[in-house]
N, C-alpha and C. Protein backbone atom coordinates (compact mmCIF):
# COMPACT_ATOMS: atom_id res chain seq x y z
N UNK A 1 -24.20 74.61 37.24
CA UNK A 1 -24.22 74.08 38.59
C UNK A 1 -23.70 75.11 39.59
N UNK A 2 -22.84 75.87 39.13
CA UNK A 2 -22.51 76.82 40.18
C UNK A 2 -23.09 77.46 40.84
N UNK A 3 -24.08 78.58 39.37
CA UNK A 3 -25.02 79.18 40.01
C UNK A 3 -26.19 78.70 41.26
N UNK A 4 -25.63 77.31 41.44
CA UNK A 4 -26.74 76.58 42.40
C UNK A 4 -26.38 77.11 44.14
N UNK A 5 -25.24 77.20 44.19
CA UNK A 5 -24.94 77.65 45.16
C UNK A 5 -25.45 79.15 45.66
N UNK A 6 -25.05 80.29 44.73
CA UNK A 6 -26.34 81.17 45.49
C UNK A 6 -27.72 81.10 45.73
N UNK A 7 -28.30 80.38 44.66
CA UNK A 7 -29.55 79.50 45.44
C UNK A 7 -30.13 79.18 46.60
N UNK A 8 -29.32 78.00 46.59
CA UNK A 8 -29.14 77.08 48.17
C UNK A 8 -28.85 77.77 49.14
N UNK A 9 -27.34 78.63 48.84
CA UNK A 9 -27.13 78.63 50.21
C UNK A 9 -27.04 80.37 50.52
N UNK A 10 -27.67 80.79 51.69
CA UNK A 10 -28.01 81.95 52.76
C UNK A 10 -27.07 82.67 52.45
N UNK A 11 -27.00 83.72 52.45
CA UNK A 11 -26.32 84.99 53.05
C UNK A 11 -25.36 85.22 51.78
N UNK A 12 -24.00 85.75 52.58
CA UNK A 12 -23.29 86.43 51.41
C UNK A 12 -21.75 85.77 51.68
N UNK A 13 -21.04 85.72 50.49
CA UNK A 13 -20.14 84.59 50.29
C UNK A 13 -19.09 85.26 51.11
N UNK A 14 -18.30 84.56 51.83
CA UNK A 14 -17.49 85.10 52.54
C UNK A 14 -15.67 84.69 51.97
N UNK A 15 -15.92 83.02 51.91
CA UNK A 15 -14.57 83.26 51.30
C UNK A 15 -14.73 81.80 50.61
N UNK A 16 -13.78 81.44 49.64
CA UNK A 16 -13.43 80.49 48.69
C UNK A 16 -12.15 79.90 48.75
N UNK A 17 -11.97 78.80 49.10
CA UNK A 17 -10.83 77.83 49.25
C UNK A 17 -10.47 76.74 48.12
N UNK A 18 -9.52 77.06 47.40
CA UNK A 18 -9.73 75.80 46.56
C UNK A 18 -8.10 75.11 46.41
N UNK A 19 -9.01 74.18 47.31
CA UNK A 19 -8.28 73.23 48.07
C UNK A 19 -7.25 72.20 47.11
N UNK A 20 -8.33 72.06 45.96
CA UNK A 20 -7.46 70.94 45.10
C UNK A 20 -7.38 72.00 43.63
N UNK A 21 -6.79 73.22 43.31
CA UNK A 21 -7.35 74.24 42.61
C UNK A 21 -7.51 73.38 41.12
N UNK A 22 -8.04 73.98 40.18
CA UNK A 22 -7.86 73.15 38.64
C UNK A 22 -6.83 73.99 38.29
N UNK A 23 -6.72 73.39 37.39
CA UNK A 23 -5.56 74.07 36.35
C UNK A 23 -5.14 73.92 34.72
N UNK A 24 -5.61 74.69 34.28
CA UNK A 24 -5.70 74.78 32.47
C UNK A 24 -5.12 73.73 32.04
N UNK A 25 -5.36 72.94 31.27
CA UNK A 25 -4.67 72.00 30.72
C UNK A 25 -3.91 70.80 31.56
N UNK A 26 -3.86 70.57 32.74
CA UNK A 26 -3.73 69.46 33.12
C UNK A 26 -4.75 69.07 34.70
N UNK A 27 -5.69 69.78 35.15
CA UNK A 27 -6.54 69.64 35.61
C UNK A 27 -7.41 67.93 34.90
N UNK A 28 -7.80 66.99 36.56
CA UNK A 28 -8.63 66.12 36.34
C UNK A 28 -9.80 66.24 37.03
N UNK A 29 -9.49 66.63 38.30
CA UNK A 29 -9.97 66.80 39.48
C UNK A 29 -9.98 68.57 39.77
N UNK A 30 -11.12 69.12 40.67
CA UNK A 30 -10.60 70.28 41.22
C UNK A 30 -11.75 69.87 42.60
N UNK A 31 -11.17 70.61 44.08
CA UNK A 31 -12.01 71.02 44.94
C UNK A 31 -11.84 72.04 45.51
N UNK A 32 -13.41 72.69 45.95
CA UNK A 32 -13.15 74.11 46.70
C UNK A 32 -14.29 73.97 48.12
N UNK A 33 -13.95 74.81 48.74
CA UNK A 33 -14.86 74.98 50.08
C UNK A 33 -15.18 76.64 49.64
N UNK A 34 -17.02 76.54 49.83
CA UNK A 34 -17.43 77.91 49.96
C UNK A 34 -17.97 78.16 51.24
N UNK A 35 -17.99 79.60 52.05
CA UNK A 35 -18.45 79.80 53.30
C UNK A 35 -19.12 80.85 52.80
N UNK A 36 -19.97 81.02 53.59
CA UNK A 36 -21.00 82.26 53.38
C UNK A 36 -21.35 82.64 54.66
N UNK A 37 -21.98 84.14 55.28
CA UNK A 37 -21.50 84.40 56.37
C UNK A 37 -22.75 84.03 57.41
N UNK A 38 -23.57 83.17 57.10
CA UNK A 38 -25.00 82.60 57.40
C UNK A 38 -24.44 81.34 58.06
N UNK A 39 -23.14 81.04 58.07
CA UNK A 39 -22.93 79.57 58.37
C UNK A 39 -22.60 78.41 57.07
N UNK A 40 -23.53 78.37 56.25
CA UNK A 40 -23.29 77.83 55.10
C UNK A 40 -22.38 77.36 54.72
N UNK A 41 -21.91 76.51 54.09
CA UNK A 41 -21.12 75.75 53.50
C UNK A 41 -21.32 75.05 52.42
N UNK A 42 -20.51 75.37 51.29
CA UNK A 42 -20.62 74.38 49.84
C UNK A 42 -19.37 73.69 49.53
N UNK A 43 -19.15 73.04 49.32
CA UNK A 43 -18.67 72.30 48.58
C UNK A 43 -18.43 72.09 46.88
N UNK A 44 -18.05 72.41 46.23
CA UNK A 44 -17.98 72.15 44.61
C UNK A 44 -16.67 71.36 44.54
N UNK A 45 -16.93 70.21 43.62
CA UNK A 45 -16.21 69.16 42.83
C UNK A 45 -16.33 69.08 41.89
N UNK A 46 -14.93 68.84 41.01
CA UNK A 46 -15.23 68.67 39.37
C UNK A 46 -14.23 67.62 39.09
N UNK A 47 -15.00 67.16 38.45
CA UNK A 47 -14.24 65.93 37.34
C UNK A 47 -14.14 66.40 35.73
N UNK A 48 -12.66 66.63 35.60
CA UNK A 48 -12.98 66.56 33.99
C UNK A 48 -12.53 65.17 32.94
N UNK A 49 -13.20 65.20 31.48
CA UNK A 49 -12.79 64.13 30.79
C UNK A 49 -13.58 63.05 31.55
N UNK A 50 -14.42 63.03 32.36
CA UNK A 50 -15.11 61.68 32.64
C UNK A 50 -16.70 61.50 32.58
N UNK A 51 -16.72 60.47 32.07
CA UNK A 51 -18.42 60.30 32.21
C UNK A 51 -19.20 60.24 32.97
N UNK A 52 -20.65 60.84 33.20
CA UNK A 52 -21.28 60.64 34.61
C UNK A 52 -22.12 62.15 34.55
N UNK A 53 -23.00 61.53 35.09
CA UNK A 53 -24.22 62.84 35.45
C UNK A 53 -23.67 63.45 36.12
N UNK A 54 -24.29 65.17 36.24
CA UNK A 54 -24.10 66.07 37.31
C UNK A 54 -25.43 65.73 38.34
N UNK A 55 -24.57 65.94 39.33
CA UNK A 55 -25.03 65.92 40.52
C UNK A 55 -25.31 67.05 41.74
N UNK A 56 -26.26 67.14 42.58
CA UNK A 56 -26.04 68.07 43.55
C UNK A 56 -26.85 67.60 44.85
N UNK A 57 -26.44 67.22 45.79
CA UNK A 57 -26.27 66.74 47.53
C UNK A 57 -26.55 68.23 48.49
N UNK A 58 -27.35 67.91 49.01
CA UNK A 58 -27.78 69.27 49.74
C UNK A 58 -28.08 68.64 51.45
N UNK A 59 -27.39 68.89 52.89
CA UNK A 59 -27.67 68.48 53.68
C UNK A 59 -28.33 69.20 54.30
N UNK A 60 -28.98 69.56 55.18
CA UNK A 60 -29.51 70.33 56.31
C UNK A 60 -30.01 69.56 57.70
N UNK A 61 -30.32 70.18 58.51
CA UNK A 61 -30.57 69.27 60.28
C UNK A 61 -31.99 68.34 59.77
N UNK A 62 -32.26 68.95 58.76
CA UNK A 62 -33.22 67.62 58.68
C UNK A 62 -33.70 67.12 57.65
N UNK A 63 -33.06 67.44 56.27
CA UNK A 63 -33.27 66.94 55.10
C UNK A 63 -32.01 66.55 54.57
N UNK A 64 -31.67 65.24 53.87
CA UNK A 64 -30.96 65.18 52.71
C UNK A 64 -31.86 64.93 51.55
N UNK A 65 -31.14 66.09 50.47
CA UNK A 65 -32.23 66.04 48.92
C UNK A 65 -30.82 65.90 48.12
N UNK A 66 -30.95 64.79 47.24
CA UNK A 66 -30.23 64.53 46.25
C UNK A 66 -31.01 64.34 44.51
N UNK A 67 -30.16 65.24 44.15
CA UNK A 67 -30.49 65.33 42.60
C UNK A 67 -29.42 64.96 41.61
N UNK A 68 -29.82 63.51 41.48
CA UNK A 68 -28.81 62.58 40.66
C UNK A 68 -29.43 61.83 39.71
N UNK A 69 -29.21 61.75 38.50
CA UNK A 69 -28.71 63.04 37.72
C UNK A 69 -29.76 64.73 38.29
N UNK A 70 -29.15 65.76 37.54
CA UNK A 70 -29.75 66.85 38.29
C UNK A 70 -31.39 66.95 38.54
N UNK A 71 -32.04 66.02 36.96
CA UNK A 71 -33.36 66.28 36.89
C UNK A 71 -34.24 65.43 37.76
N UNK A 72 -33.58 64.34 38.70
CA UNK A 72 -34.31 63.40 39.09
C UNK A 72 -33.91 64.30 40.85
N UNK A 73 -35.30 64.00 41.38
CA UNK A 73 -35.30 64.80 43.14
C UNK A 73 -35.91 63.46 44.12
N UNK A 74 -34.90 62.92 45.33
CA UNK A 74 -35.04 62.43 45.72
C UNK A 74 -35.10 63.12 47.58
N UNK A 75 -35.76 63.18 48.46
CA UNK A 75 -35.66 63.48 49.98
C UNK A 75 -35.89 62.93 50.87
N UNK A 76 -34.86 62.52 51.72
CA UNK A 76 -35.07 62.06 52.87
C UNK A 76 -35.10 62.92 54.11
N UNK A 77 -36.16 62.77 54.90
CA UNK A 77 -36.52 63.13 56.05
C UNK A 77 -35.80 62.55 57.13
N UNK A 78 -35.06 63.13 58.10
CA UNK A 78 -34.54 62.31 59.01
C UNK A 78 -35.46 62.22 60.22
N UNK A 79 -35.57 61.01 61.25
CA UNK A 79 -34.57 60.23 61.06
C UNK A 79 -34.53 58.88 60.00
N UNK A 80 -35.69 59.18 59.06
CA UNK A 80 -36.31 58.24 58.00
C UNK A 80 -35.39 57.85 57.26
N UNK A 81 -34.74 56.69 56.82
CA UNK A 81 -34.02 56.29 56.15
C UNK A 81 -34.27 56.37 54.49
N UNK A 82 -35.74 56.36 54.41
CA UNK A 82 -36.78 55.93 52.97
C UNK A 82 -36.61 57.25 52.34
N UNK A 83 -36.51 57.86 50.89
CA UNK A 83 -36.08 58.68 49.91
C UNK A 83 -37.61 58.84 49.58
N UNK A 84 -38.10 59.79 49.26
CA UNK A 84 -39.22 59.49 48.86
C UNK A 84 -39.00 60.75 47.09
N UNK A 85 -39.40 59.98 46.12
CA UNK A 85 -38.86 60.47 44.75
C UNK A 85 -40.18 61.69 44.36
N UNK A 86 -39.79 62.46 44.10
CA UNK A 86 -40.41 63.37 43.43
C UNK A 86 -40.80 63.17 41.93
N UNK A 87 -41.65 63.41 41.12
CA UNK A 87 -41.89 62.94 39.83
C UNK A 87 -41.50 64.46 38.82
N UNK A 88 -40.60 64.13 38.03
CA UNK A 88 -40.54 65.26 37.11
C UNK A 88 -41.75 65.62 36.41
N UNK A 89 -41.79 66.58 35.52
CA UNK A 89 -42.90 67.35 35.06
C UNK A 89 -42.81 66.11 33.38
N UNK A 90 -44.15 66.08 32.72
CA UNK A 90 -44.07 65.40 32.06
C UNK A 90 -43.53 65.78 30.61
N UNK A 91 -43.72 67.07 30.77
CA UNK A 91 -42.79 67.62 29.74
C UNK A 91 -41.40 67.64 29.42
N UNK A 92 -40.60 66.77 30.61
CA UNK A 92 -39.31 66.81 30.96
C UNK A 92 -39.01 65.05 30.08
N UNK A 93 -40.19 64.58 29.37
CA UNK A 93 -39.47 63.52 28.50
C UNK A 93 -40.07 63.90 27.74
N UNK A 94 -40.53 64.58 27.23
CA UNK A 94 -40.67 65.11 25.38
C UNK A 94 -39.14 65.90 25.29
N UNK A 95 -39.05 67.18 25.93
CA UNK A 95 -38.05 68.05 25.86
C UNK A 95 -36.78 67.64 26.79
N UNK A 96 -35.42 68.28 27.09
CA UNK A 96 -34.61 68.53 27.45
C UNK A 96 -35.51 68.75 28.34
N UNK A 97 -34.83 68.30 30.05
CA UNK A 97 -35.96 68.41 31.55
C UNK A 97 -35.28 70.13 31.82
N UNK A 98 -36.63 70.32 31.95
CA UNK A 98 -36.99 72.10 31.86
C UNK A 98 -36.78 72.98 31.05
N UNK A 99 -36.54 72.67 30.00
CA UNK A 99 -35.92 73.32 28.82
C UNK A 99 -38.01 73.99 28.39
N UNK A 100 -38.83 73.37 28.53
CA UNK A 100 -40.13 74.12 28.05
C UNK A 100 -40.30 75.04 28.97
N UNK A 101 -40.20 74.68 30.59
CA UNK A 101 -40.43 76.00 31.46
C UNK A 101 -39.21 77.22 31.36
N UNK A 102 -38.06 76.85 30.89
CA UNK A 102 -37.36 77.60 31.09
C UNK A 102 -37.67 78.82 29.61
N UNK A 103 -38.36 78.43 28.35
CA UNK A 103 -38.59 79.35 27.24
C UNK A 103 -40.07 79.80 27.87
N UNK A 104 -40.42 79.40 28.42
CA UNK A 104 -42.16 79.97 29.21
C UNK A 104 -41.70 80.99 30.21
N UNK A 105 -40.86 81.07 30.57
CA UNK A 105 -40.11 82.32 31.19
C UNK A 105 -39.23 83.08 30.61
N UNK A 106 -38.84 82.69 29.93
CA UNK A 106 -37.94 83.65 28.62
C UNK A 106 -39.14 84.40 27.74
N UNK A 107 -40.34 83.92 27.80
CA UNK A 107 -41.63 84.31 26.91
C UNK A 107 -42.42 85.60 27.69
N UNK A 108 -42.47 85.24 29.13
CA UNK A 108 -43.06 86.09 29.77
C UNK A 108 -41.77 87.37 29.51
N UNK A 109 -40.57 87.24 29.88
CA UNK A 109 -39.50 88.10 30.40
C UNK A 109 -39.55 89.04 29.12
N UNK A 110 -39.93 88.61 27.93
CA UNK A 110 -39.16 89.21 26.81
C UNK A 110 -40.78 90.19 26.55
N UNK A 111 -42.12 89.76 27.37
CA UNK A 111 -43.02 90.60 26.74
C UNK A 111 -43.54 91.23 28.12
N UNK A 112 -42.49 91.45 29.19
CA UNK A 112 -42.73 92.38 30.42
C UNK A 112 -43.81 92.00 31.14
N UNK A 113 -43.34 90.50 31.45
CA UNK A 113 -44.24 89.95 32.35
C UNK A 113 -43.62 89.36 33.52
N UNK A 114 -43.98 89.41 34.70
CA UNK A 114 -43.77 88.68 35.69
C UNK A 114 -43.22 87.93 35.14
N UNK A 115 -41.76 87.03 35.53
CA UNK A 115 -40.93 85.74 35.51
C UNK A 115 -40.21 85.46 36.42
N UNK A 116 -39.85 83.85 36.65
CA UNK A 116 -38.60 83.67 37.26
C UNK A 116 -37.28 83.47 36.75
N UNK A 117 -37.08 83.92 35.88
CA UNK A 117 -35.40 84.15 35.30
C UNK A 117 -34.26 85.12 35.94
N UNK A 118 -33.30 84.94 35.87
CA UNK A 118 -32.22 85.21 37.27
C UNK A 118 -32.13 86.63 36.25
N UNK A 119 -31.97 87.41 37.68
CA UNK A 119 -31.42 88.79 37.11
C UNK A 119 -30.07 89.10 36.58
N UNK A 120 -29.88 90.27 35.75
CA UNK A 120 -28.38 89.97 35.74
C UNK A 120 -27.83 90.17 36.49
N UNK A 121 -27.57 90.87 37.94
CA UNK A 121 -26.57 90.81 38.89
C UNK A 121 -26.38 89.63 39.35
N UNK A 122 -27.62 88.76 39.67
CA UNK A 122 -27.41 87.32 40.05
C UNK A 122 -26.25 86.63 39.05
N UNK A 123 -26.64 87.21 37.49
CA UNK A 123 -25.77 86.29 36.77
C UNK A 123 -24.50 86.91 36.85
N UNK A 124 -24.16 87.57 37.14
CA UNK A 124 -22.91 88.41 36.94
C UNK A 124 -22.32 88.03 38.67
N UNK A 125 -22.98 87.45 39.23
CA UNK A 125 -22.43 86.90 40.65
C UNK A 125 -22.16 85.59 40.39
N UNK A 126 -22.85 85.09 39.97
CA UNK A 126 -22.28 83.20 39.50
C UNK A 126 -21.11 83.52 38.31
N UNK A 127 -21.00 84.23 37.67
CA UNK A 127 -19.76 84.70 36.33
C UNK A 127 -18.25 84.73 37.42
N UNK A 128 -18.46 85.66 38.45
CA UNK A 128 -17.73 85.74 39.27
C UNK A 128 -17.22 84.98 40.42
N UNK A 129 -18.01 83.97 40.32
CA UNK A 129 -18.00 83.05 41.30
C UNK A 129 -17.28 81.59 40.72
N UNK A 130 -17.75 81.68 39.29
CA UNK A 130 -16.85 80.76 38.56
C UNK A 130 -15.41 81.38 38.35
N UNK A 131 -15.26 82.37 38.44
CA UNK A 131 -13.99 82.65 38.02
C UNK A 131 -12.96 82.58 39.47
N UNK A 132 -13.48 82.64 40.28
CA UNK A 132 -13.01 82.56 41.89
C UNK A 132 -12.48 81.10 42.08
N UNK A 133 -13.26 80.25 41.19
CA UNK A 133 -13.33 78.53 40.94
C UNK A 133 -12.33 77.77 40.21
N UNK A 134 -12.23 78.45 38.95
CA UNK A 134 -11.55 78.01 38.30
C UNK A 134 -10.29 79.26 37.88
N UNK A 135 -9.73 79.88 38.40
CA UNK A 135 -8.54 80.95 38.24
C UNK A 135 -7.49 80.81 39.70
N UNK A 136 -7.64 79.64 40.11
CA UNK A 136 -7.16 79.34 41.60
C UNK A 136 -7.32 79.90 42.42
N UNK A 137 -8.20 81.36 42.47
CA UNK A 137 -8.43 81.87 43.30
C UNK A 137 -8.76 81.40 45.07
N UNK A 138 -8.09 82.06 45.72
CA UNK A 138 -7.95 81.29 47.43
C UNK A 138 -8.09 82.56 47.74
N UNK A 139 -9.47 82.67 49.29
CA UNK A 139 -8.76 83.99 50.03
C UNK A 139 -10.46 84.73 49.98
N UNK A 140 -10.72 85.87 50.49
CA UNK A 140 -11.86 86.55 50.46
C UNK A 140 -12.51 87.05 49.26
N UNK A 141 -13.57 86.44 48.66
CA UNK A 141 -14.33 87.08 47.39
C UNK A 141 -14.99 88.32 47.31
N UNK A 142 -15.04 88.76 48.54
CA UNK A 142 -15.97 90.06 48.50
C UNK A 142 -15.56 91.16 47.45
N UNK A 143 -14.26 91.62 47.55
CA UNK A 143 -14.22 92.70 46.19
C UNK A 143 -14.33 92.34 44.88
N UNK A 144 -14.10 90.80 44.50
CA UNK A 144 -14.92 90.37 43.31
C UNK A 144 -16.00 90.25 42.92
N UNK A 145 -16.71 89.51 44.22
CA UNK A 145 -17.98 89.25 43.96
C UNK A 145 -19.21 90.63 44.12
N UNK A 146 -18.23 91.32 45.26
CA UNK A 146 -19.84 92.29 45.99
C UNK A 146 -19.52 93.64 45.27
């Protein structure tokens, strides 16, 4: 889920607040505020030890898209109150949802083909970005992250 945030959100991370930090072994709860220098704003929440789908809430001036649990996509148009549901791929109830597209890109990647699989700097930016998350880190990420 982390990695969702460079995704979503614009530009380049500016700083990390974690407001409710976790903490090894007696952590239930953690929250952080991310800024990025586009304006952006994330939010990450964690619950540990409890049951319940992951989730991810995305606002903008004119969409809310909620993905609850992650595989199900719901959007509302404002000022439309009505959600209108997106249909997963049908392969997403035989398999784990995306688990077939995601080896159909591991297939292309591994025989030097065009794919969408994250590069490793991308991954080595979400590695770092979790660790900004969960190491209490507070304060400017740039010499970690950039």
């Amino acid at each position: 889920m982390i990695d969702l945030f460079n995704f979503f959100c614009r530009g380049k991370l500016e700083s990390v607040d974690n407001i409710v930090p976790w903490q090894f072994g007696t952590s239930f709860f953690s929250y952080s505020v991310l800024r990025f220098d586009s304006g952006d704003t994330g939010i990450y929440h964690s619950i540990w030890n409890a049951p319940g789908p992951w989730s991810l809430d995305i606002l903008t001036r004119s969409h809310f898209l909620e993905l609850h649990p992650i595989e199900n996509l719901e959007i509302q148009t404002y000022p439309s109150q009505i959600k209108e549901i997106l249909n997963k791929c049908d392969d997403d109830d035989l398999f784990k949802p995306g688990l077939k597209r995601q080896m159909k890109e591991f297939c292309f990647a591994i025989n030097k083909e065009q794919h969408s699989l994250v590069s490793i700097d991308s991954y080595i930016t979400s590695v770092k970005l979790t660790d900004c998350l969960y190491n209490s880190y507070t304060g400017s990420p740039r010499s970690i992250i950039n």
